[in-house]
Structure formats: C-alpha cells, structure tokens
C-alpha atoms as a PDB file:
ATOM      1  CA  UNK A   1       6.162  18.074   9.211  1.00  0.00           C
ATOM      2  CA  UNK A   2       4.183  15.638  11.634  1.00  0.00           C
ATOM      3  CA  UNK A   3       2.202  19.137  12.730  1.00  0.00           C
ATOM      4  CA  UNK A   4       1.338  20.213   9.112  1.00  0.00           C
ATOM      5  CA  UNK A   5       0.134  16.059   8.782  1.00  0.00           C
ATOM      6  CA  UNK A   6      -2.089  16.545  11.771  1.00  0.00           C
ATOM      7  CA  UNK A   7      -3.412  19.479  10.577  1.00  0.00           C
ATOM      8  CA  UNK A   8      -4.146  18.331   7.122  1.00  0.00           C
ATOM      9  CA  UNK A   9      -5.750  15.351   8.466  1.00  0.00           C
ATOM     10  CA  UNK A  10      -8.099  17.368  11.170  1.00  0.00           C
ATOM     11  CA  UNK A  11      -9.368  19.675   8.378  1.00  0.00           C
ATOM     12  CA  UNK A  12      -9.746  16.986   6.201  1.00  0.00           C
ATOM     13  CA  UNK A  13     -12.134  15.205   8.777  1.00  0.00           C
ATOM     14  CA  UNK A  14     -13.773  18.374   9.410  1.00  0.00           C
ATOM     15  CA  UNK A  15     -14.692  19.200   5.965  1.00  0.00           C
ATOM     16  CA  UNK A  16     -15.343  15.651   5.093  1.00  0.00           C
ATOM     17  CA  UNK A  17     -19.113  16.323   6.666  1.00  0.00           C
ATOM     18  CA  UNK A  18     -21.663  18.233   4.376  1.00  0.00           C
ATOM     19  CA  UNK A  19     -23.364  20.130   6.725  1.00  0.00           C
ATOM     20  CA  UNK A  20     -20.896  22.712   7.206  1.00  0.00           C
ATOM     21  CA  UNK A  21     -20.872  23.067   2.923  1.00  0.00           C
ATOM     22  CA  UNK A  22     -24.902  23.234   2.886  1.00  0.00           C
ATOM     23  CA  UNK A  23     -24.746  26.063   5.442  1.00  0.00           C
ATOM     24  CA  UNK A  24     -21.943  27.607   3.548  1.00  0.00           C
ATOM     25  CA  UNK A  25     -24.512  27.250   0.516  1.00  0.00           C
ATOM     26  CA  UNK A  26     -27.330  28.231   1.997  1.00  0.00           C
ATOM     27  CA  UNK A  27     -25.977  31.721   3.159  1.00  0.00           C
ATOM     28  CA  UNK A  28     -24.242  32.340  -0.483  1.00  0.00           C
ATOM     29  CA  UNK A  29     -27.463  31.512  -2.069  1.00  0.00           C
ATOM     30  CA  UNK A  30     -29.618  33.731   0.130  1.00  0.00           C
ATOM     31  CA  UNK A  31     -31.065  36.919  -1.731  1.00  0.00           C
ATOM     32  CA  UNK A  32     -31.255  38.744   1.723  1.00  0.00           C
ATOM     33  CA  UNK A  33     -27.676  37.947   2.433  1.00  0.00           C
ATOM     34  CA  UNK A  34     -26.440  38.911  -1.046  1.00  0.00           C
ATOM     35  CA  UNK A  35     -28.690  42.430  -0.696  1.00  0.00           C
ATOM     36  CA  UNK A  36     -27.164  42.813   3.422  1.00  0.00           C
ATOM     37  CA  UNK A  37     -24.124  42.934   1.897  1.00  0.00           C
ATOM     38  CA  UNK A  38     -24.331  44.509  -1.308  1.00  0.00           C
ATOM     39  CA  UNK A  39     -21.842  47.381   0.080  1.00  0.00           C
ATOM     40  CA  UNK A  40     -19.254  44.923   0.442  1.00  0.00           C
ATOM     41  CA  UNK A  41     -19.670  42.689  -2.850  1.00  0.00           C
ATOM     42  CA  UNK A  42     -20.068  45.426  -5.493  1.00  0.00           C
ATOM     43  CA  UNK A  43     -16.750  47.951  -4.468  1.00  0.00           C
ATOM     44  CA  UNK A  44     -14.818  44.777  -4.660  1.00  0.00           C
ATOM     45  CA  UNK A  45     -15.845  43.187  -8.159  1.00  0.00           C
ATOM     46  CA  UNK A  46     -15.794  46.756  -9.340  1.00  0.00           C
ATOM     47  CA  UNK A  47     -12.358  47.606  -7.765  1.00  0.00           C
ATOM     48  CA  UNK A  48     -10.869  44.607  -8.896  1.00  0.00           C
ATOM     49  CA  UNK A  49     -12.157  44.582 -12.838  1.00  0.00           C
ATOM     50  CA  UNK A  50     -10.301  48.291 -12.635  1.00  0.00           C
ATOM     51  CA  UNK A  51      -7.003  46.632 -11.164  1.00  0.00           C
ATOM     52  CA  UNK A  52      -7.015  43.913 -13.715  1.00  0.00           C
ATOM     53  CA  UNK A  53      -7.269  46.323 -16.528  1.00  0.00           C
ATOM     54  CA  UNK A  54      -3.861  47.630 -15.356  1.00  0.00           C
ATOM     55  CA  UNK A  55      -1.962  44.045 -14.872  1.00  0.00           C
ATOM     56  CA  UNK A  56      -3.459  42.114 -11.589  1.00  0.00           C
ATOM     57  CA  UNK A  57      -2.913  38.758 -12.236  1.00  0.00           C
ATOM     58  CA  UNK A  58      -6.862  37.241 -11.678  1.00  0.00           C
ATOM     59  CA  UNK A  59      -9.182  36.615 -14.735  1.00  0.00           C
ATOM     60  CA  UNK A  60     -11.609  39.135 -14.653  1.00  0.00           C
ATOM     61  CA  UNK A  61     -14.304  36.520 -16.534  1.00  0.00           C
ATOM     62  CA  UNK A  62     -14.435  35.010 -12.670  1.00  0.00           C
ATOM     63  CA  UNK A  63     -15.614  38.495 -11.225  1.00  0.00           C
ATOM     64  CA  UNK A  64     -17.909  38.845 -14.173  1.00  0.00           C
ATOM     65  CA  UNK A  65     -19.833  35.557 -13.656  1.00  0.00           C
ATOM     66  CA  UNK A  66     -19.713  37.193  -9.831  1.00  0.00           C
ATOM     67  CA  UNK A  67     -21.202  40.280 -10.828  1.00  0.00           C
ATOM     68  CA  UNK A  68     -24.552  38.532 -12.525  1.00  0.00           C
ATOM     69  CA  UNK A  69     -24.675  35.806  -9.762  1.00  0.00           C
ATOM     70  CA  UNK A  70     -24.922  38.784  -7.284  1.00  0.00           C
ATOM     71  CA  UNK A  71     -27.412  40.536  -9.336  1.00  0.00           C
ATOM     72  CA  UNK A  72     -29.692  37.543  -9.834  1.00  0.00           C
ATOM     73  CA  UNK A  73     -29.927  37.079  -5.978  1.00  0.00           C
ATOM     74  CA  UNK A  74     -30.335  41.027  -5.312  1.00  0.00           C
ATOM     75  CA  UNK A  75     -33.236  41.083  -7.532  1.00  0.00           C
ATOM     76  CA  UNK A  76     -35.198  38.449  -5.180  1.00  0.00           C
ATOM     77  CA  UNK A  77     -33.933  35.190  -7.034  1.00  0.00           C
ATOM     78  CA  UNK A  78     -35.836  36.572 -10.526  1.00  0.00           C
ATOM     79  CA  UNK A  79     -34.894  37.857 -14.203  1.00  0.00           C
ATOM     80  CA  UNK A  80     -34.922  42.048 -14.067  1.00  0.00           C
ATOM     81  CA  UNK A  81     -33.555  42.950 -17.174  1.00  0.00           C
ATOM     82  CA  UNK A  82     -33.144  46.568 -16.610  1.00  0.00           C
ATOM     83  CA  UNK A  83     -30.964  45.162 -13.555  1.00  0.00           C
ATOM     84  CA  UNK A  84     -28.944  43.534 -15.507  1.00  0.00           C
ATOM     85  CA  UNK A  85     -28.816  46.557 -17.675  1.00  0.00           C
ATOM     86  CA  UNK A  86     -26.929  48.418 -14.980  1.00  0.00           C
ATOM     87  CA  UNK A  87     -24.912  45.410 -14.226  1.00  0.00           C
ATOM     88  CA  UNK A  88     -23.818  45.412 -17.857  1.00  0.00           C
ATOM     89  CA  UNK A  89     -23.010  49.102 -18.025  1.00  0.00           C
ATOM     90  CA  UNK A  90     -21.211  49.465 -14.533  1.00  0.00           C
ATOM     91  CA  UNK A  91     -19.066  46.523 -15.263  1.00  0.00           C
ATOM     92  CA  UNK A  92     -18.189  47.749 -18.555  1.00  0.00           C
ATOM     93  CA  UNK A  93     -17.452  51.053 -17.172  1.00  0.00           C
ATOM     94  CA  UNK A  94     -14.897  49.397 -14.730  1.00  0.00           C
ATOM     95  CA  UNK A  95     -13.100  47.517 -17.103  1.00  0.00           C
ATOM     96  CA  UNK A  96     -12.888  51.035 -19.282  1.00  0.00           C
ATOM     97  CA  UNK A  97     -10.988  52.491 -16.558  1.00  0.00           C
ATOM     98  CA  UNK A  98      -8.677  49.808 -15.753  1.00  0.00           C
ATOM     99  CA  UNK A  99      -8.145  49.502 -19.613  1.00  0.00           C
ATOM    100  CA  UNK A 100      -7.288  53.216 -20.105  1.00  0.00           C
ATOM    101  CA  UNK A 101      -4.737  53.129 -17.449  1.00  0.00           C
ATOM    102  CA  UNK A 102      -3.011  50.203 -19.245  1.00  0.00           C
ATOM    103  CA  UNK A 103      -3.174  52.243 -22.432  1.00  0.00           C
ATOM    104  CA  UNK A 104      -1.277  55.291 -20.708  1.00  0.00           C
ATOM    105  CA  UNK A 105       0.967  53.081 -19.126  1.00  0.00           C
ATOM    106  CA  UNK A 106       1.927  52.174 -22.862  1.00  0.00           C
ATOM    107  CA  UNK A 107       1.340  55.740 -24.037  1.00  0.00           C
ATOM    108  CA  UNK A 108       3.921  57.150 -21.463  1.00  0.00           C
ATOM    109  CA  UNK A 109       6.216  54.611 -21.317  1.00  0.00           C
ATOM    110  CA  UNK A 110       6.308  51.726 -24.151  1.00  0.00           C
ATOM    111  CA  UNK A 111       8.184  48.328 -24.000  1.00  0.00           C
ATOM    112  CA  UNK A 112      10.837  50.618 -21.799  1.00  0.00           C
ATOM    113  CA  UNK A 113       9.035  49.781 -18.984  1.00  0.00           C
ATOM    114  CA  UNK A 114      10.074  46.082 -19.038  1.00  0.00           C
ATOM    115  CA  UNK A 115      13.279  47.346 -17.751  1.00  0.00           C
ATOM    116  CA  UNK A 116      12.116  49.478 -15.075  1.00  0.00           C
ATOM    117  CA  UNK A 117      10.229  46.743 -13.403  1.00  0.00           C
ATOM    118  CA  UNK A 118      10.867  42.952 -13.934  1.00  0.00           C
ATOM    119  CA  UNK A 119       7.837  41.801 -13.205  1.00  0.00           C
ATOM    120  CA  UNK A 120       6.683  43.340 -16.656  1.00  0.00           C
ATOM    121  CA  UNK A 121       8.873  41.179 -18.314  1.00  0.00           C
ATOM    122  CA  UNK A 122       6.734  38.164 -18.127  1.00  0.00           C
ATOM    123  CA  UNK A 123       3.274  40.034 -18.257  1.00  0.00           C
ATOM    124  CA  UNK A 124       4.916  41.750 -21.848  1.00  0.00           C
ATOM    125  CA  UNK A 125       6.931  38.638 -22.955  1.00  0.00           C
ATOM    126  CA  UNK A 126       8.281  38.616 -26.503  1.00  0.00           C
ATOM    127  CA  UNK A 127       5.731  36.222 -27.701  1.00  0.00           C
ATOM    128  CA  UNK A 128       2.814  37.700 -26.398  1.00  0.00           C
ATOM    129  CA  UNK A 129       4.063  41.350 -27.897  1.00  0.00           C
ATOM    130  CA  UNK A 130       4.442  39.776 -31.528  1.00  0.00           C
ATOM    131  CA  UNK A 131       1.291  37.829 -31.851  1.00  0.00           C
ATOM    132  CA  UNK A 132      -0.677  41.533 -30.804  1.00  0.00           C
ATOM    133  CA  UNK A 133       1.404  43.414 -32.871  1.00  0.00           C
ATOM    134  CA  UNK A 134       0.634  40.957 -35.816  1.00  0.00           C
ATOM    135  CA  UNK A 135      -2.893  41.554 -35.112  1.00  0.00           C
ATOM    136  CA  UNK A 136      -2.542  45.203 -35.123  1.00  0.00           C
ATOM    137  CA  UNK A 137      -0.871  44.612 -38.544  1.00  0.00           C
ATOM    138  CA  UNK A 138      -4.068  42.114 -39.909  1.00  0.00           C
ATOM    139  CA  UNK A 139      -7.274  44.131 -38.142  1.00  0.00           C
ATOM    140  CA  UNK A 140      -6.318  47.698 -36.981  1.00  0.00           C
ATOM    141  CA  UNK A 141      -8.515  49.282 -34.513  1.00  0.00           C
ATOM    142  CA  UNK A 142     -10.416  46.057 -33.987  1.00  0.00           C
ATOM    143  CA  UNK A 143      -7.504  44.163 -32.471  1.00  0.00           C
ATOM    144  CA  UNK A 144      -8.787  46.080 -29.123  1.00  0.00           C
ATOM    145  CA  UNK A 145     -12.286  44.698 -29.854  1.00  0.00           C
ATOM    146  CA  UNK A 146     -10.620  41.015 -30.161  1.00  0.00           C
ATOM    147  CA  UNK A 147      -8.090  41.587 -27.131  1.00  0.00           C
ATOM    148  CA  UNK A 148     -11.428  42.244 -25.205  1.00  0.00           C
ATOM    149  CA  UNK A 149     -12.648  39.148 -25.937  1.00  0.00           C
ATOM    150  CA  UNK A 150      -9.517  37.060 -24.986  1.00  0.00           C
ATOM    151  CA  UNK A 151      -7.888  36.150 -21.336  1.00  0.00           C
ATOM    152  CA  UNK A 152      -4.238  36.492 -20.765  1.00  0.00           C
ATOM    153  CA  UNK A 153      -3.868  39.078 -23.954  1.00  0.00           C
ATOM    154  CA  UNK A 154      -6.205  41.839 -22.588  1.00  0.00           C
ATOM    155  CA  UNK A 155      -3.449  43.943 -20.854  1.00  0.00           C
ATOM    156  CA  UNK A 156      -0.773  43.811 -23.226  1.00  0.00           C
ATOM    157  CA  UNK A 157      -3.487  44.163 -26.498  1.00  0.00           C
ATOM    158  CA  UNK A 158      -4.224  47.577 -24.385  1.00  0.00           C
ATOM    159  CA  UNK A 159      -0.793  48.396 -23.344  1.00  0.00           C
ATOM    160  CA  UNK A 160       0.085  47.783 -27.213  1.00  0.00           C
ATOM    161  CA  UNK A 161      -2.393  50.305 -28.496  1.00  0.00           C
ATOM    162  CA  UNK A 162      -1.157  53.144 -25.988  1.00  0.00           C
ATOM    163  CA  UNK A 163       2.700  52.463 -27.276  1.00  0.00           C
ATOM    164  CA  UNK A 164       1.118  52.702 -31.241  1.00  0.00           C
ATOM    165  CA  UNK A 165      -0.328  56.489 -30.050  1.00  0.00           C
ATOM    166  CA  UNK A 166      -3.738  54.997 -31.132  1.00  0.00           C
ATOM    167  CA  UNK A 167      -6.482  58.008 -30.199  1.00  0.00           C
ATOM    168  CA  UNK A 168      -7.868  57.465 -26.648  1.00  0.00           C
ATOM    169  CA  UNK A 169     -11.719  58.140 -27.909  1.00  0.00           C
ATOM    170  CA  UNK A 170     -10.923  55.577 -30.519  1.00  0.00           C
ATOM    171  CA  UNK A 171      -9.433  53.022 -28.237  1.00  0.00           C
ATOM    172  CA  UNK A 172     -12.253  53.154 -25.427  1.00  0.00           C
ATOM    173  CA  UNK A 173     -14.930  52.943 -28.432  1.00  0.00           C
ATOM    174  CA  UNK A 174     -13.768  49.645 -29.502  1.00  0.00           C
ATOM    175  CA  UNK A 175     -13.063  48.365 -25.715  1.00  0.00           C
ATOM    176  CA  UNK A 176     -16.678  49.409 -25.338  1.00  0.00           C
ATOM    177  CA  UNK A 177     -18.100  47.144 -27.917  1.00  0.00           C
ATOM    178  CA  UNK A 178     -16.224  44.708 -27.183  1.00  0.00           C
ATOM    179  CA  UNK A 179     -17.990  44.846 -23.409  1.00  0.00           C
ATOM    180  CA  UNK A 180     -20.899  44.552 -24.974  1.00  0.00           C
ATOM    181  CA  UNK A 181     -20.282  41.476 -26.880  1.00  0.00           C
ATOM    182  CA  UNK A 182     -18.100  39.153 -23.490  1.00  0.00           C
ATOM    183  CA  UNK A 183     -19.660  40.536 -20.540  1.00  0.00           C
ATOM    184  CA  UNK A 184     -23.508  39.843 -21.141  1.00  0.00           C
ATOM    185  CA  UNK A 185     -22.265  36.110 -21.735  1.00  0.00           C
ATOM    186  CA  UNK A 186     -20.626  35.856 -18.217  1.00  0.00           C
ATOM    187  CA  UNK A 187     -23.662  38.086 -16.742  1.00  0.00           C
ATOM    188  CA  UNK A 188     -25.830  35.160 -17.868  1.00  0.00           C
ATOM    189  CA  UNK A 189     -23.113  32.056 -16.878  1.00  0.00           C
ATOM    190  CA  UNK A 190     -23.731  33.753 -13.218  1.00  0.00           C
ATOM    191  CA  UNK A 191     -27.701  33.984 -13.561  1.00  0.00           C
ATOM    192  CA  UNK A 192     -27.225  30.221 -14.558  1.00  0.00           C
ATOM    193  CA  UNK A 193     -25.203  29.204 -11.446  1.00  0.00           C
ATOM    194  CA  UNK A 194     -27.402  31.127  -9.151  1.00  0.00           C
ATOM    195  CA  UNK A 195     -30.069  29.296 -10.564  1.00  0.00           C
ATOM    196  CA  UNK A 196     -29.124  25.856 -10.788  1.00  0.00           C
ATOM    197  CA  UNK A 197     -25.911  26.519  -8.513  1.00  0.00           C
ATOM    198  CA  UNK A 198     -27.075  25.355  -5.095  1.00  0.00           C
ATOM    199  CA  UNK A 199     -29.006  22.302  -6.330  1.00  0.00           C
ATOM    200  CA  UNK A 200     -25.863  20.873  -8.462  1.00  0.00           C
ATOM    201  CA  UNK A 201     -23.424  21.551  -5.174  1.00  0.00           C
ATOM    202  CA  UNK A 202     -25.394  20.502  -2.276  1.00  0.00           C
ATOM    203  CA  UNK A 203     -25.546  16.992  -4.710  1.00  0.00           C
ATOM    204  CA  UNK A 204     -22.056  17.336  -5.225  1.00  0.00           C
ATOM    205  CA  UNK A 205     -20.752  17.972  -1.758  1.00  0.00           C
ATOM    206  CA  UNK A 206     -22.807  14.420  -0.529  1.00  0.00           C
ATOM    207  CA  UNK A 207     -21.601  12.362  -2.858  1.00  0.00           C
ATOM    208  CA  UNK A 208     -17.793  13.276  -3.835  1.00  0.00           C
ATOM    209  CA  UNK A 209     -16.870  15.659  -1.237  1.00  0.00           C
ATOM    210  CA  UNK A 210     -15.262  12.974   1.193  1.00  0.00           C
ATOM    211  CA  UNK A 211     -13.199  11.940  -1.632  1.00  0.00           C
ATOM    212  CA  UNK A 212     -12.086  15.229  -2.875  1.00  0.00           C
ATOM    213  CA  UNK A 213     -10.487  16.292  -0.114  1.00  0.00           C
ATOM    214  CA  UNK A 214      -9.405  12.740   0.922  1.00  0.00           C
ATOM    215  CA  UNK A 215      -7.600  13.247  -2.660  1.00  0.00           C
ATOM    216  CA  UNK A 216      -6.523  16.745  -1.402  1.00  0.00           C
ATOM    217  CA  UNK A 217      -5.129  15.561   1.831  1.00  0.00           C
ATOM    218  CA  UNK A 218      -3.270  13.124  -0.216  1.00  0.00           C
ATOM    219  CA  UNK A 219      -2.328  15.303  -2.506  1.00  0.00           C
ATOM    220  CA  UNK A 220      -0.618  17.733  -0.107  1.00  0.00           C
ATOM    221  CA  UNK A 221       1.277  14.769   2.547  1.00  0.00           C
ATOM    222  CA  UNK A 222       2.349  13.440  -1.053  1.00  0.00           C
ATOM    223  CA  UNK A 223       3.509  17.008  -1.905  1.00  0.00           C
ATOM    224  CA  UNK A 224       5.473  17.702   1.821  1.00  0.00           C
ATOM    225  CA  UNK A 225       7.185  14.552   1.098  1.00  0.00           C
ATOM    226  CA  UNK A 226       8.674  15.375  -2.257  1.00  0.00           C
ATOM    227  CA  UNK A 227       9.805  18.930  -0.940  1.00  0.00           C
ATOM    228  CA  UNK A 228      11.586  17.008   1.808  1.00  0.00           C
ATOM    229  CA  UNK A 229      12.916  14.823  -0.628  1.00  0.00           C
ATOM    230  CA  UNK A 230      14.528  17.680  -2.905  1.00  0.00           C
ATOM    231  CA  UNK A 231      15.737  19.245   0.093  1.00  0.00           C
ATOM    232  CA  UNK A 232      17.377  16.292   1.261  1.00  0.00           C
ATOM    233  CA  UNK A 233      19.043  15.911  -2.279  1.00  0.00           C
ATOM    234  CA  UNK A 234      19.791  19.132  -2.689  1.00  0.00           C
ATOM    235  CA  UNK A 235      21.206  19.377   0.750  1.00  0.00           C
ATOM    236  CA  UNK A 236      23.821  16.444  -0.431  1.00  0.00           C
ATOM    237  CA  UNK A 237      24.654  18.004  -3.163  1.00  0.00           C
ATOM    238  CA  UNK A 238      25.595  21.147  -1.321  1.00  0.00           C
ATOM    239  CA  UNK A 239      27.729  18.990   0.745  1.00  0.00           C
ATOM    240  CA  UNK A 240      29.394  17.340  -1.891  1.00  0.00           C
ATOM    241  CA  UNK A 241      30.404  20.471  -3.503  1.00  0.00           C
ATOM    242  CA  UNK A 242      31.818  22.035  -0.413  1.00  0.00           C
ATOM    243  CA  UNK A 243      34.183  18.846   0.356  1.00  0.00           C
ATOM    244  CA  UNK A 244      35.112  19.351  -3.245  1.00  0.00           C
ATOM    245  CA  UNK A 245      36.039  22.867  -3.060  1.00  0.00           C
ATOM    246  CA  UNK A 246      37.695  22.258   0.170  1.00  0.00           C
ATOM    247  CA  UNK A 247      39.875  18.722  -1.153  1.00  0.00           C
ATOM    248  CA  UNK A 248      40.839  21.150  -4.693  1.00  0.00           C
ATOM    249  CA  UNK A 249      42.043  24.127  -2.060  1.00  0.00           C
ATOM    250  CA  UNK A 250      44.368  21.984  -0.056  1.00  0.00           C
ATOM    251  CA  UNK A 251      45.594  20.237  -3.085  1.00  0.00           C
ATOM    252  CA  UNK A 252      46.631  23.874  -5.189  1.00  0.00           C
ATOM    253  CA  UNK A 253      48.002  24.944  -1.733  1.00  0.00           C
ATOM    254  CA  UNK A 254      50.154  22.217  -1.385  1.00  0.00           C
ATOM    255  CA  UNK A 255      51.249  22.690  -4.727  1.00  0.00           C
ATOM    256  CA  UNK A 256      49.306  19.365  -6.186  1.00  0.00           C
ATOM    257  CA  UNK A 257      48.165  19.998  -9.208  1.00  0.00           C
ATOM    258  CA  UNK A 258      45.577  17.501 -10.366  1.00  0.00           C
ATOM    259  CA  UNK A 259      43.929  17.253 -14.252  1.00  0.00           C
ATOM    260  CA  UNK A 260      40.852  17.723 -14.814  1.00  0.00           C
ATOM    261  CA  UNK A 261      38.644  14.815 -15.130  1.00  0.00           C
ATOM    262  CA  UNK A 262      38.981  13.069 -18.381  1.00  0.00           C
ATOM    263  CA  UNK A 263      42.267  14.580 -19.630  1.00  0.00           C
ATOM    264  CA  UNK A 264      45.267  12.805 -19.736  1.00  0.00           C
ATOM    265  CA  UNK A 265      48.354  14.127 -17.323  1.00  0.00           C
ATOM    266  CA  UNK A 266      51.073  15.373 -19.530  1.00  0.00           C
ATOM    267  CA  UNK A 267      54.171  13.798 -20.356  1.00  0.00           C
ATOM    268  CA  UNK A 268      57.366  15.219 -20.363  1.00  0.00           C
ATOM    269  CA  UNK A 269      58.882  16.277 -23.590  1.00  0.00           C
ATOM    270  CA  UNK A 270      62.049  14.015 -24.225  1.00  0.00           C
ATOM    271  CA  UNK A 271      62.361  15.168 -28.191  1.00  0.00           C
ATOM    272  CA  UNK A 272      66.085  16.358 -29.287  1.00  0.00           C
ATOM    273  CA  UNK A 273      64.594  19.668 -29.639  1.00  0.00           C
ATOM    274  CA  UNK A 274      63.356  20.089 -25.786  1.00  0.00           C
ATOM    275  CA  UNK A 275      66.310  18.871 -24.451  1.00  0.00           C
ATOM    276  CA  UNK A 276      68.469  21.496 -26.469  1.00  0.00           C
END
C-alpha cells in the first residue's frame, strides 16, 4: 500500500510539469512523425476496425477520428480530398470485413453460440437481441444501415442479420452505405482535432493539468483505501461465519440442538391424547 502511495505521488509530481505533455504534443502533431510511421499507425486502425466488427470491445468511432487525424498530418498539415477519399474507402472496407465475419458467426451458429462461450452472453444480452429484432420487424434491410450508425448495437445488428439468412450481397450493400453516411463525420472530427488539437491541449495541460492529476492521485489513494476497507469487512465476515459453523458443529455433535433464530423452542405435548 505505502509503495503504490509513493508511486502515485512520484508520477503525479512528474506529470504535474507541462513540458513533458508539450513534447508529447509536439511529436503527435508532427506531419513527418505521423508519415515515419505510417507503417505502424495504418495496420493497426485497420486491424482493429476488422476485430471490432467481430466483437472487440473498443468503439471503433475512436479509431475513426484516428484514421482522419493521421491523414490530415500525412498530407503535410493540409485538406487533400482525394486523400481522404482513400481514407474513406479503406476504412469502410475494414469495417466490411469485420462486419461479414459477425454475420457468419450468426449465419453458422445463431443465438446457440451464447452457450458455447459465456462471454457472448453479455455482448448478445436479451435486451439488446429484442430491440434489433424489433427493428428488423419496423425497417427490414435498413436496420443494418441504422446498426451502422449506432455504438454498442453494431455487432449484434450484424450478428442478427446472419441468424435471419439475410443475403450476404444484400447485407454488405447496406453496411456500405451506411459507411458512407458515419465515417466521413469522424474523418472530419479528426481533421478538426489535428487542426485545432495542439493549440486547445498545450492551453489545457498549463492551466488544469496540475489539478487533474492532483484529482487523479486522489482519486486512486481514495480508491486503495476503500478496497482495503471491503477487504477488511469482508475478511470479518469470513471470520464470523467460520466461528459460526464451527460453534453449530460442536453443538449437533454434542447432541444440542438449538432453534433457529426467531422460532420459539417447542413445548412438550401434555394433551390427554399424547399421553395415551
């Protein structure tokens, strides 16, 4: 406990000075460092918009905003539309793939699969399933083109439409125009922040940071001592349940036989009847 405090407390001191965040946003916000290490940015937004088509648990809207920050800054801090053109159309082919594979996964295996792994129960949760399912009811087809739209209902909109046997062709035309409708707006959210990014967080970092992550450090000391806290209670309770178990076993074995708590003890029948 006392080391995680110290620790807490040096980073907290450490980060409290700006310089180290205005370096951090200088080499973020550098074209040439975004363009050094293009081979390293793209595979991973790309690999991960496939992998959250098929269930990973990280909002794909984040990687998006990514993806046009990164091509803002490739294209030497200036508007290229036809880069963004790409952008749009190798994102959107990303999220087709990781889509597809959540519409076999339905296809092949339907609402079974929630009892082959566990961990499907909560991504395919009973009121998740109904609500799509009533859309698929209301819109058809389009429900894909809506699920697109929407965080949190994407995979199991998908997964939905491969358990209904809806046409593959079909399905990836209306995932495809619904690309074209929710990624150009967070292709332009990250040619925003890598306008007007580094200028609103280099202001930022001066004038809040030191609280922030005094708050932070607070924030986790406040949350160590409420674990210990619980464990300490819970560590009593344990206790008290085992002398419990222990004072009930000698009792039975000594052939005391105590009431439960809050019933009476029986009396001993002295009617006419009994004693005959």
């Amino acid at each position: 406990m006392t080391f995680l405090l110290s620790a807490t407390e040096a980073a907290a001191e450490t980060a409290a000075d700006p310089g180290w965040l205005e370096t951090l946003y200088a080499t973020l916000f550098d074209p040439q460092w975004n363009k050094d290490h293009a081979h390293i940015i793209w595979p991973t937004i790309l690999g991960i918009l496939v992998l959250t088509g098929v269930g990973l648990p990280t909002p794909e809207d984040i990687w998006l905003t990514l993806a046009g920050f990164s091509t803002y800054k490739q294209s030497g801090d200036q508007f290229v539309w036809y880069y963004f053109a790409i952008t749009l159309l190798v994102c959107s082919f990303a999220n087709l793939i990781g889509d597809s594979g959540a519409w076999m996964l339905g296809r092949r295996y339907g609402f079974a699969i929630r009892d082959r792994f566990k961990f499907m129960r909560k991504v395919l949760n009973e009121k998740r399933i109904r609500r799509v399912q009533g859309w698929f009811d209301n819109y058809g087809s389009w429900t894909v083109f809506l699920g697109r739209q929407l965080a949190g209902i994407r995979f199991v909109t998908f997964f939905s439409a491969g358990t209904m046997r809806m046409p593959l062709p079909k399905f990836l035309l209306f995932d495809f125009l619904g690309c074209f409708v929710s990624i150009p707006v967070w292709l332009t959210l990250g040619a925003l922040a890598a306008i007007h990014g580094k200028g609103w967080l280099e202001s930022a970092s001066k004038t809040a940071s030191g609280t922030i992550l005094g708050a932070g450090a607070v924030a986790v000391v406040i949350f160590l001592v409420v674990i210990k806290v619980r464990a300490s209670r819970r560590a009593k309770q344990d206790a008290e349940a085992v002398d419990e178990e222990v004072r009930l076993s000698v009792r039975t074995s000594s052939g005391i036989m105590e009431p439960p708590p809050g019933d009476k003890p029986l009396k001993p029948d002295t009617t006419d009847e009994a004693k005959g």
